[in-house]
Protein backbone atom coordinates (compact mmCIF):
# COMPACT_ATOMS: atom_id res chain seq x y z
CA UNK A 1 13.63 -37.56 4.37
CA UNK A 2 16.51 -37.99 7.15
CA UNK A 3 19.91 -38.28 6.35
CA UNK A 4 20.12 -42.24 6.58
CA UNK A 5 17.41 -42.43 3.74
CA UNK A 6 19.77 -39.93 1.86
CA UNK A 7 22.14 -41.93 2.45
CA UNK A 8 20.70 -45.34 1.19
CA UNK A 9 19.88 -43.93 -2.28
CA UNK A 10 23.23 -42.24 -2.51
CA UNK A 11 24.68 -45.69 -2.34
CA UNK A 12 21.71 -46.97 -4.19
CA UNK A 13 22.92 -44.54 -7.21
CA UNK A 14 26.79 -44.87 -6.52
CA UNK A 15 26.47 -48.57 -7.19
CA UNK A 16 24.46 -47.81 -10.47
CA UNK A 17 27.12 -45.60 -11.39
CA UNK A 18 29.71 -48.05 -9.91
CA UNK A 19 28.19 -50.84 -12.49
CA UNK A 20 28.26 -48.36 -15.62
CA UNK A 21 32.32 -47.72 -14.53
CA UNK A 22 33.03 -51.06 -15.00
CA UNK A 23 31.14 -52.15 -18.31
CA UNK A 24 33.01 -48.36 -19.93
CA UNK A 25 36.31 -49.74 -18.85
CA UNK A 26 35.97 -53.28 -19.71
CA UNK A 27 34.69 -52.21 -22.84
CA UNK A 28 37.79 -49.68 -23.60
CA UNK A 29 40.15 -52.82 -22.62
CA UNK A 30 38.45 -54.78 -25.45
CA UNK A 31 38.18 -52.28 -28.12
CA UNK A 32 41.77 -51.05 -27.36
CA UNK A 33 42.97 -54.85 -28.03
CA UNK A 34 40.50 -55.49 -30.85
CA UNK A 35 42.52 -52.09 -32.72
CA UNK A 36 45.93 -53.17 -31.92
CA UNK A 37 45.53 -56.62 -33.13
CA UNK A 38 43.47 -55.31 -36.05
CA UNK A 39 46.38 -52.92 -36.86
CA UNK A 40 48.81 -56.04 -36.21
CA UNK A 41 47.19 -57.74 -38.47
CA UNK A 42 47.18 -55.04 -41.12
CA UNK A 43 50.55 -54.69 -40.80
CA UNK A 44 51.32 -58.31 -41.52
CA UNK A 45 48.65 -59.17 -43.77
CA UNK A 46 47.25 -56.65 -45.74
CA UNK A 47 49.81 -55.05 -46.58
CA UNK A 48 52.55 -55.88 -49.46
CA UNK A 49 56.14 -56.83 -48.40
CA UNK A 50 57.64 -54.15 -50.47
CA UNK A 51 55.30 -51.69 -49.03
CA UNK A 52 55.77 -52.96 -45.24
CA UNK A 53 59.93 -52.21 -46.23
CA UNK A 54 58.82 -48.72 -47.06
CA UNK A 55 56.28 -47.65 -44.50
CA UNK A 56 57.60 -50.20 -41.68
CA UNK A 57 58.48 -47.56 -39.17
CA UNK A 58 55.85 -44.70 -39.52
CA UNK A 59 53.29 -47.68 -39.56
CA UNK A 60 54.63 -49.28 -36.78
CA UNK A 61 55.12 -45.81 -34.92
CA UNK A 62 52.32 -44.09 -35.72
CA UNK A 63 49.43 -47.23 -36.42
CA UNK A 64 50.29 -49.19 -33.58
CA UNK A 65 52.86 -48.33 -30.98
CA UNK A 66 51.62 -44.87 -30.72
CA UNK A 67 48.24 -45.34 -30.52
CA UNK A 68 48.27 -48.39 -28.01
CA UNK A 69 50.30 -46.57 -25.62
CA UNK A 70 47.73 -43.87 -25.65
CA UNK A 71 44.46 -46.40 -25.53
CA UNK A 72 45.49 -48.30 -23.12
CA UNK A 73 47.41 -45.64 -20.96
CA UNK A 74 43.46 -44.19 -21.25
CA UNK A 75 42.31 -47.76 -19.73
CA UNK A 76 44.97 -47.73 -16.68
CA UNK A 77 44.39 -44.22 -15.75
CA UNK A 78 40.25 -44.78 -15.95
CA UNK A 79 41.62 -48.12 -13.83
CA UNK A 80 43.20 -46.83 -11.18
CA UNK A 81 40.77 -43.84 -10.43
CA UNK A 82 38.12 -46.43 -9.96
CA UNK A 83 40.80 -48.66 -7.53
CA UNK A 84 40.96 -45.35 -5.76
CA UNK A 85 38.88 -45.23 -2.51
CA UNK A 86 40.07 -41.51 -2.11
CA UNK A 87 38.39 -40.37 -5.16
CA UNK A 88 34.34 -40.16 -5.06
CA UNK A 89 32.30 -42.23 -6.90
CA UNK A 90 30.96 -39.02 -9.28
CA UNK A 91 34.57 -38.01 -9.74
CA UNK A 92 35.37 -41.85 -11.22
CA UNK A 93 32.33 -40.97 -13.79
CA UNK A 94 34.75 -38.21 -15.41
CA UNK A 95 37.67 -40.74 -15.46
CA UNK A 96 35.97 -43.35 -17.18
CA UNK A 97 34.47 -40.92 -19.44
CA UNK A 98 38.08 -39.54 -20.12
CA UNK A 99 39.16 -42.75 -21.02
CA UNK A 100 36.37 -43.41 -23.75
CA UNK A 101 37.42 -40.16 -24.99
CA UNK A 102 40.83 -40.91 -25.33
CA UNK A 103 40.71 -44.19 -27.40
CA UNK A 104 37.67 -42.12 -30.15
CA UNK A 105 40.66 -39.17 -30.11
CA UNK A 106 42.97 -41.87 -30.96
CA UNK A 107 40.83 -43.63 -33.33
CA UNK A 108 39.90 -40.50 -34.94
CA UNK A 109 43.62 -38.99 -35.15
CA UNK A 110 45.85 -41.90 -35.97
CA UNK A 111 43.62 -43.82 -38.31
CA UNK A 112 41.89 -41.84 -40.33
CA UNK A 113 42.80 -43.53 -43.61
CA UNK A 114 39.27 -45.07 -42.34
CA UNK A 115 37.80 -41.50 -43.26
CA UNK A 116 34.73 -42.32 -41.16
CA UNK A 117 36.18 -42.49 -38.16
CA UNK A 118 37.13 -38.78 -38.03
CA UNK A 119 33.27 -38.51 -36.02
CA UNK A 120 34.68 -40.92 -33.06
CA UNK A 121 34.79 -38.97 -30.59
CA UNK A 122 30.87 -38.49 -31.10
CA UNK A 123 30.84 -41.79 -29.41
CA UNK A 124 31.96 -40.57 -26.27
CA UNK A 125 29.00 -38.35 -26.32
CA UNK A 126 26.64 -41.42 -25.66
CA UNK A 127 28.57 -42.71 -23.03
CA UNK A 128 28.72 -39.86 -21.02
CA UNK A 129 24.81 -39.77 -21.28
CA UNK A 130 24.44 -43.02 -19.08
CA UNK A 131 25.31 -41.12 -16.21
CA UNK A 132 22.87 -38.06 -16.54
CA UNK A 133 25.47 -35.76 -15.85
CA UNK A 134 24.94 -32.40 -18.23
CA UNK A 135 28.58 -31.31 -16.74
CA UNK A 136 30.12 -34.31 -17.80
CA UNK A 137 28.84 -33.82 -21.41
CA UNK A 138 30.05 -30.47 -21.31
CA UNK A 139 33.21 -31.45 -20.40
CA UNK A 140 33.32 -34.01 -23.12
CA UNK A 141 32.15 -31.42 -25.89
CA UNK A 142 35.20 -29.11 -25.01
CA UNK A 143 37.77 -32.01 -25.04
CA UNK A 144 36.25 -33.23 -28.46
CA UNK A 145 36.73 -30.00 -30.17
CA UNK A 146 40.10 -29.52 -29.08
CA UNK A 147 41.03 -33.54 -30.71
CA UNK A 148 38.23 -33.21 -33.35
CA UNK A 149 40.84 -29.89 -34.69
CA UNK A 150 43.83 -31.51 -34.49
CA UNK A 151 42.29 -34.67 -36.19
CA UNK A 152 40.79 -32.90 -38.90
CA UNK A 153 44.46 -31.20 -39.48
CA UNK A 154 46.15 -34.53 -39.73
CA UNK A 155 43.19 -35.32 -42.20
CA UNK A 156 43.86 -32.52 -43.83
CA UNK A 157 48.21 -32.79 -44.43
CA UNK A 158 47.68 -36.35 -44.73
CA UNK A 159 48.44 -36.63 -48.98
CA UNK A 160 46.60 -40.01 -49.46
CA UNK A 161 43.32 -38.89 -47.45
CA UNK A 162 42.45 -37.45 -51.24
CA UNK A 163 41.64 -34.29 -52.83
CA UNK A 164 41.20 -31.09 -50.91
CA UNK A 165 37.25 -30.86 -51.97
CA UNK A 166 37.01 -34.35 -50.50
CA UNK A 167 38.62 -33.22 -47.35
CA UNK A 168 36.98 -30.31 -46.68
CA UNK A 169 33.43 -32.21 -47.23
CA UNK A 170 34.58 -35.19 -45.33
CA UNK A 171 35.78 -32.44 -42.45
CA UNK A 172 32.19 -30.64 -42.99
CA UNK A 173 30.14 -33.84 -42.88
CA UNK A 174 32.10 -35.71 -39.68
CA UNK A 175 31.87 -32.07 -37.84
CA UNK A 176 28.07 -32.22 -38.83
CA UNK A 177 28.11 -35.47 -37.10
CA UNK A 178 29.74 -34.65 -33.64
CA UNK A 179 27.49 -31.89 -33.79
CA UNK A 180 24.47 -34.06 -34.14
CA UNK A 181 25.50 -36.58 -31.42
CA UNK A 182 25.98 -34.10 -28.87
CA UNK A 183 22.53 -32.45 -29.36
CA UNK A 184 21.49 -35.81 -29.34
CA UNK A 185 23.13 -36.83 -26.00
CA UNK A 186 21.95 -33.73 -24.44
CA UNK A 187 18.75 -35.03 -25.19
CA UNK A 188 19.38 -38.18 -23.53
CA UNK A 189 21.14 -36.45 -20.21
CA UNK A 190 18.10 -34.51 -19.84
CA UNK A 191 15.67 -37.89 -20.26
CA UNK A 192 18.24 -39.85 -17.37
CA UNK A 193 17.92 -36.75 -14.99
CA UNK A 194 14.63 -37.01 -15.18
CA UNK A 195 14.53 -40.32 -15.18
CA UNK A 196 16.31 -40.41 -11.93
CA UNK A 197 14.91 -37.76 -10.10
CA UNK A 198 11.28 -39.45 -10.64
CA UNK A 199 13.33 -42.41 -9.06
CA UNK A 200 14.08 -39.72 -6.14
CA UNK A 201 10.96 -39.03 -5.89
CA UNK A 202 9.26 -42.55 -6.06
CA UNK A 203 11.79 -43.39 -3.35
CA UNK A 204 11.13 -40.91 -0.81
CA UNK A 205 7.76 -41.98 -0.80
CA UNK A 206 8.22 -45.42 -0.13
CA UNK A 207 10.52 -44.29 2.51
CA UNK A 208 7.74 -41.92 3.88
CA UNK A 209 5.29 -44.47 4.06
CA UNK A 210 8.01 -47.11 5.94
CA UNK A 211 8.91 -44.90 7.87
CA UNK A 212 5.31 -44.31 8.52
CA UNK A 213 4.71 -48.16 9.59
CA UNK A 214 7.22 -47.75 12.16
CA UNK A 215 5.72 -44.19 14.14
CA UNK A 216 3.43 -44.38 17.08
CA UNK A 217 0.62 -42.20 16.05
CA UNK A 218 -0.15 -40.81 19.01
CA UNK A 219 3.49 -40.17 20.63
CA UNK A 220 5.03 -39.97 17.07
CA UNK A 221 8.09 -41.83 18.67
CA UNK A 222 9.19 -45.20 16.97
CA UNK A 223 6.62 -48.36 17.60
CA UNK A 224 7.62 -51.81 19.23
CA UNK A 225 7.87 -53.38 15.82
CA UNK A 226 10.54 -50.74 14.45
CA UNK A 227 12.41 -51.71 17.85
CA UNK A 228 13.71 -55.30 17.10
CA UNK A 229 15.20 -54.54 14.24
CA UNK A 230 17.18 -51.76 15.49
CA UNK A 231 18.10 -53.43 18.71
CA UNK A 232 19.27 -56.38 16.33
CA UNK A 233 21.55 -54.12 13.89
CA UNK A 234 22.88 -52.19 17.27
CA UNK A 235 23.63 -55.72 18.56
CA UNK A 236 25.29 -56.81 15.19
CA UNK A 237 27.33 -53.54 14.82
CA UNK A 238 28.78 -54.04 18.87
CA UNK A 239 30.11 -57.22 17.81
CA UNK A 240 32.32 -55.28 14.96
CA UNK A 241 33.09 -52.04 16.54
CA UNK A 242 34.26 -51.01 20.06
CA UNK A 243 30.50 -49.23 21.35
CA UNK A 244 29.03 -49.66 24.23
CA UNK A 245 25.43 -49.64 24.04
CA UNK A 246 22.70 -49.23 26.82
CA UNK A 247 18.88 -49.91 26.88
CA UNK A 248 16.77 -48.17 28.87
CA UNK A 249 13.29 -48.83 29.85
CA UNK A 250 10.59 -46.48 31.23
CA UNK A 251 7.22 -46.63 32.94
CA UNK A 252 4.63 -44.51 34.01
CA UNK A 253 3.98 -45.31 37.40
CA UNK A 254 0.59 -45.81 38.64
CA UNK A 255 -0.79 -44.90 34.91
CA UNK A 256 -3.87 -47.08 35.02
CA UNK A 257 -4.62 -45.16 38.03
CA UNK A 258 -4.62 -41.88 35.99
CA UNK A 259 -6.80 -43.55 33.10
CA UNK A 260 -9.35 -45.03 35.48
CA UNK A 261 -9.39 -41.54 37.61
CA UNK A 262 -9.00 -38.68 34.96
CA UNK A 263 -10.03 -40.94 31.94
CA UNK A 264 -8.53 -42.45 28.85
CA UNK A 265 -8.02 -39.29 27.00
CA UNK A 266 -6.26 -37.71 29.66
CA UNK A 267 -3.88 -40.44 30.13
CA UNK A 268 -3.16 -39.79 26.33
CA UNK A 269 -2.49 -36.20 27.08
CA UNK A 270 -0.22 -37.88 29.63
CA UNK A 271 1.75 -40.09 26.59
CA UNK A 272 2.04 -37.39 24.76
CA UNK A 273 3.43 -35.18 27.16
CA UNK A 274 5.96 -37.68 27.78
CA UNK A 275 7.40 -38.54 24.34
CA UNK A 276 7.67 -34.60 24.06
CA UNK A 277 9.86 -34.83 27.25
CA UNK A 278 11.76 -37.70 26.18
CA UNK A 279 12.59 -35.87 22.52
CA UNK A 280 13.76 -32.93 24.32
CA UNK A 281 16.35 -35.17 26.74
CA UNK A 282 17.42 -37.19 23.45
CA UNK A 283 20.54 -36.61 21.31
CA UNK A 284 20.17 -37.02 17.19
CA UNK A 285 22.17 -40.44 18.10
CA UNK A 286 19.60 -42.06 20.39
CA UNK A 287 16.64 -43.79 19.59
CA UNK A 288 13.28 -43.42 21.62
CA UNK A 289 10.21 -45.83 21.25
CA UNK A 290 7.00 -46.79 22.31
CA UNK A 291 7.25 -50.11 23.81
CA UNK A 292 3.19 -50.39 24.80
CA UNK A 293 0.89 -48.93 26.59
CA UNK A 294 2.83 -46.66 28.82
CA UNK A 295 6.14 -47.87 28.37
CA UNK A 296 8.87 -46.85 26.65
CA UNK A 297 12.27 -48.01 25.43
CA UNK A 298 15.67 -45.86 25.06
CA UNK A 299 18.25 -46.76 23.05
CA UNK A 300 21.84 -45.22 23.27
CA UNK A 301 24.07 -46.52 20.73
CA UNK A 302 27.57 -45.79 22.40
CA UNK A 303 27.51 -44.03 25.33
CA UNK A 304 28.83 -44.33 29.34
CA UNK A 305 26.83 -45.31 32.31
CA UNK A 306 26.80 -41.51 33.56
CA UNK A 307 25.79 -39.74 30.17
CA UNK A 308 22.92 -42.38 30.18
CA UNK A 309 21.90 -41.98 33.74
CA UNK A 310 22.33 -38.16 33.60
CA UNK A 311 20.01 -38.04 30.25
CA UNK A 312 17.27 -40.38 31.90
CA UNK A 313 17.00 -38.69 34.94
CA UNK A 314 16.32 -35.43 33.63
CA UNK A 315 13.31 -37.12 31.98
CA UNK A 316 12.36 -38.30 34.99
CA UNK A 317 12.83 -34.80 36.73
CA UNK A 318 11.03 -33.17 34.17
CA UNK A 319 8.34 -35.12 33.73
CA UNK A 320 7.58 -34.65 37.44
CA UNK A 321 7.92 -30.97 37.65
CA UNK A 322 5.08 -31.00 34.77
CA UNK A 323 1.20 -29.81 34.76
CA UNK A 324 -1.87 -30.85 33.26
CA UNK A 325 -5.15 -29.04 33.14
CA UNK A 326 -7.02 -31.67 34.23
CA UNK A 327 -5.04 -31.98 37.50
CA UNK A 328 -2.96 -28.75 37.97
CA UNK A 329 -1.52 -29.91 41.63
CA UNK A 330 -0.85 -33.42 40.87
CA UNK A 331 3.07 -34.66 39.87
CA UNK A 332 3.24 -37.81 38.00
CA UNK A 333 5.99 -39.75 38.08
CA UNK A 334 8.14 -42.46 36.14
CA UNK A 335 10.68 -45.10 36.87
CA UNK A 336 13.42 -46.76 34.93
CA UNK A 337 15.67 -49.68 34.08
CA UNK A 338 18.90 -49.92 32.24
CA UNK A 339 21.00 -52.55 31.27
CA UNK A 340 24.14 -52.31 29.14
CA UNK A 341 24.14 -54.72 26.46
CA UNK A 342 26.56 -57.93 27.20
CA UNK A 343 28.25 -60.02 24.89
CA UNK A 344 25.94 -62.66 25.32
CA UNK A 345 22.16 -60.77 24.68
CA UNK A 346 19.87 -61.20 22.01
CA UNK A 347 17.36 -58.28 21.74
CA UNK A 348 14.95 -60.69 24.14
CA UNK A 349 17.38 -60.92 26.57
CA UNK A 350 18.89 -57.65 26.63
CA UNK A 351 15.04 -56.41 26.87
CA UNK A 352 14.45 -58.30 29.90
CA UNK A 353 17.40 -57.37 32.48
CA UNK A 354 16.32 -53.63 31.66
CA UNK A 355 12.83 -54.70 32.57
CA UNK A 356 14.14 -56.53 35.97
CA UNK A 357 15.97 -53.58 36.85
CA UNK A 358 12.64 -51.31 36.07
CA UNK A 359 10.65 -53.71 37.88
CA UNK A 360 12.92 -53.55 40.50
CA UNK A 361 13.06 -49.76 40.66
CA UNK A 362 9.10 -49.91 41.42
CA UNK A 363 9.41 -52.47 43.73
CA UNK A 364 11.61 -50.22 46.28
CA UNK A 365 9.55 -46.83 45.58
CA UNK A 366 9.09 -46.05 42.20
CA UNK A 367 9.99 -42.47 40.71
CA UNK A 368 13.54 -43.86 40.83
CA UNK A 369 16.21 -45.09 38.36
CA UNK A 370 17.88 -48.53 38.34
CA UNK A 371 20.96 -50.19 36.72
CA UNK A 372 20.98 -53.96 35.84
CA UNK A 373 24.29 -54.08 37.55
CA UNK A 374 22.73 -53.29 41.16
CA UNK A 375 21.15 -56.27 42.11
């Protein structure tokens, strides 16, 4: 697979991941608000007034100012990684993972008079599976032991979390449950990497067999019908960026002549040589096809007049110094159009003042090389 095809499922899975980003952060907005009004509410509600006089400031300090300072600090910072066009789209997986890990650390530290949620950070153990990322779990599972400890030591000092037996069991069966979730989530990493490299897979096929569609069997160069569309996204991306394009096409000169004289499958041996010669002359950032028969289209993306005239004519030099078997002293030759693409052209138009120029490169001689510009 080339390194455009790489390319398309690389944004095909950054956008997947992308998506994901978005839902783990929206979702850490809303259950950071959903615990500071519930704790707001608590404050105000459940609680008696002669126990809100008592506890007013820990409460307030350590149930709700605290704690939403530290969720939704979590949110901005998983925020503004993903804002961040510097930072790659795996990195922003790890940020919004942080950030899910930050409000279970908080949920698990500063309210644990809800004994249960001493296993929150298990939660960011699921999360982090949605990306398939084993090193991302990993990460996770160190950061949760580190907050699981200090949790369970606030569990453990705090004097109306119950007796020490019920601690230490609470502490026992919560750890049991971290424990379980990330065996669990390892599970389910392993199940999305496979998931998505059967994707991969499924994908380079398809692209194999497009790309298939679009070959010349016999010159394995691009076909006519893989030409428009190129010729229309070259024309599309001149109009946005400063390129300069050219089109160039070529013909075999007298090559019914060689098919009626040597036969059809020397004049294949004859195609063949050619796309070989053109592949040779071509940089990685030009395009060659097989227009029909014996002609064939060039297409340089950005280039100058010179480069492209140097490149074509040492096709046409080269295919004239070569030999075939079946006529070791003959030279065949080729001639050539090119036009530069103009603001005005559609593919059909552009197409045809390369094919006056070639046209008019056989009318004075042939085995020569003509610019649209000339005449």
């Amino acid at each position: 697979m080339d390194e455009k095809n790489i390319d398309d499922f690389e944004k095909y899975q950054n956008y997947t991941y992308t998506l994901w980003q978005k839902s783990i952060l929206f979702t850490c907005l809303v259950v950071s608000t959903v615990i500071l009004c519930f704790e707001i509410f608590s404050y105000t509600t459940l609680l008696k007034n002669s126990e809100r006089v008592v506890f007013s400031f820990n409460y307030i300090l350590l149930r709700i100012i605290t704690p939403s300072l530290l969720n939704f600090g979590a949110f901005l910072i998983g925020f503004i990684a993903k804002r961040n066009n510097k930072i790659s789209v795996k990195a922003k997986n790890y940020f919004s993972t942080f950030s899910v890990f930050m409000i279970c650390s908080v949920l698990s530290i500063f309210h644990n008079f809800f004994h249960v949620l001493l296993a929150a950070p298990a939660c960011c153990f699921f999360v982090s599976s949605v990306f398939g990322d084993s090193k991302i779990l990993r990460v996770n599972a160190i950061l949760t032991i580190i907050s699981y400890t200090v949790a369970a030591i606030c569990f453990w000092f705090d004097p109306a979390t119950g007796s020490s037996t019920y601690k230490l069991l609470t502490i026992a069966i919560t750890a049991a449950l971290i424990l379980c979730a990330y065996l669990f989530s390892q599970t389910i990493v392993k199940s999305q990497a496979e998931k998505l490299d059967y994707i991969h897979l499924n994908y380079k096929r398809q692209t194999v067999l497009i790309e298939e569609l679009k070959i010349d069997p016999l010159t394995r160069l691009y076909n006519r019908k893989a030409l428009r569309g190129t010729l229309i996204r070259t024309i599309s991306r001149s109009r946005g960026e400063d390129i300069k394009p050219f089109l160039v096409i070529i013909d075999i000169d007298d090559f019914k002549k060689i098919n009626d004289k040597y036969g059809h499958i020397h004049g294949d041996e004859v195609l063949t040589l050619i796309s070989y010669v053109i592949k040779d002359n071509m940089g990685s950032f030009r395009k060659a096809f097989r227009f029909g028969g014996e002609e064939f289209v060039l297409l340089f993306d950005d280039s100058f007049p010179s480069q492209v005239i140097y490149t074509v004519e040492s096709i046409r030099a080269d295919f004239e110094k070569a030999r075939f078997e079946f006529a070791p002293e003959k030279a065949f030759t080729l001639s050539a159009g090119i036009a530069a693409l103009k603001k005005k052209d559609d593919p059909t138009f552009w197409l045809d003042r390369a094919d006056k120029a070639l046209y008019f490169a056989k009318a004075h001689g042939k085995n020569q090389i003509k610019l649209s510009d000339e005449f």
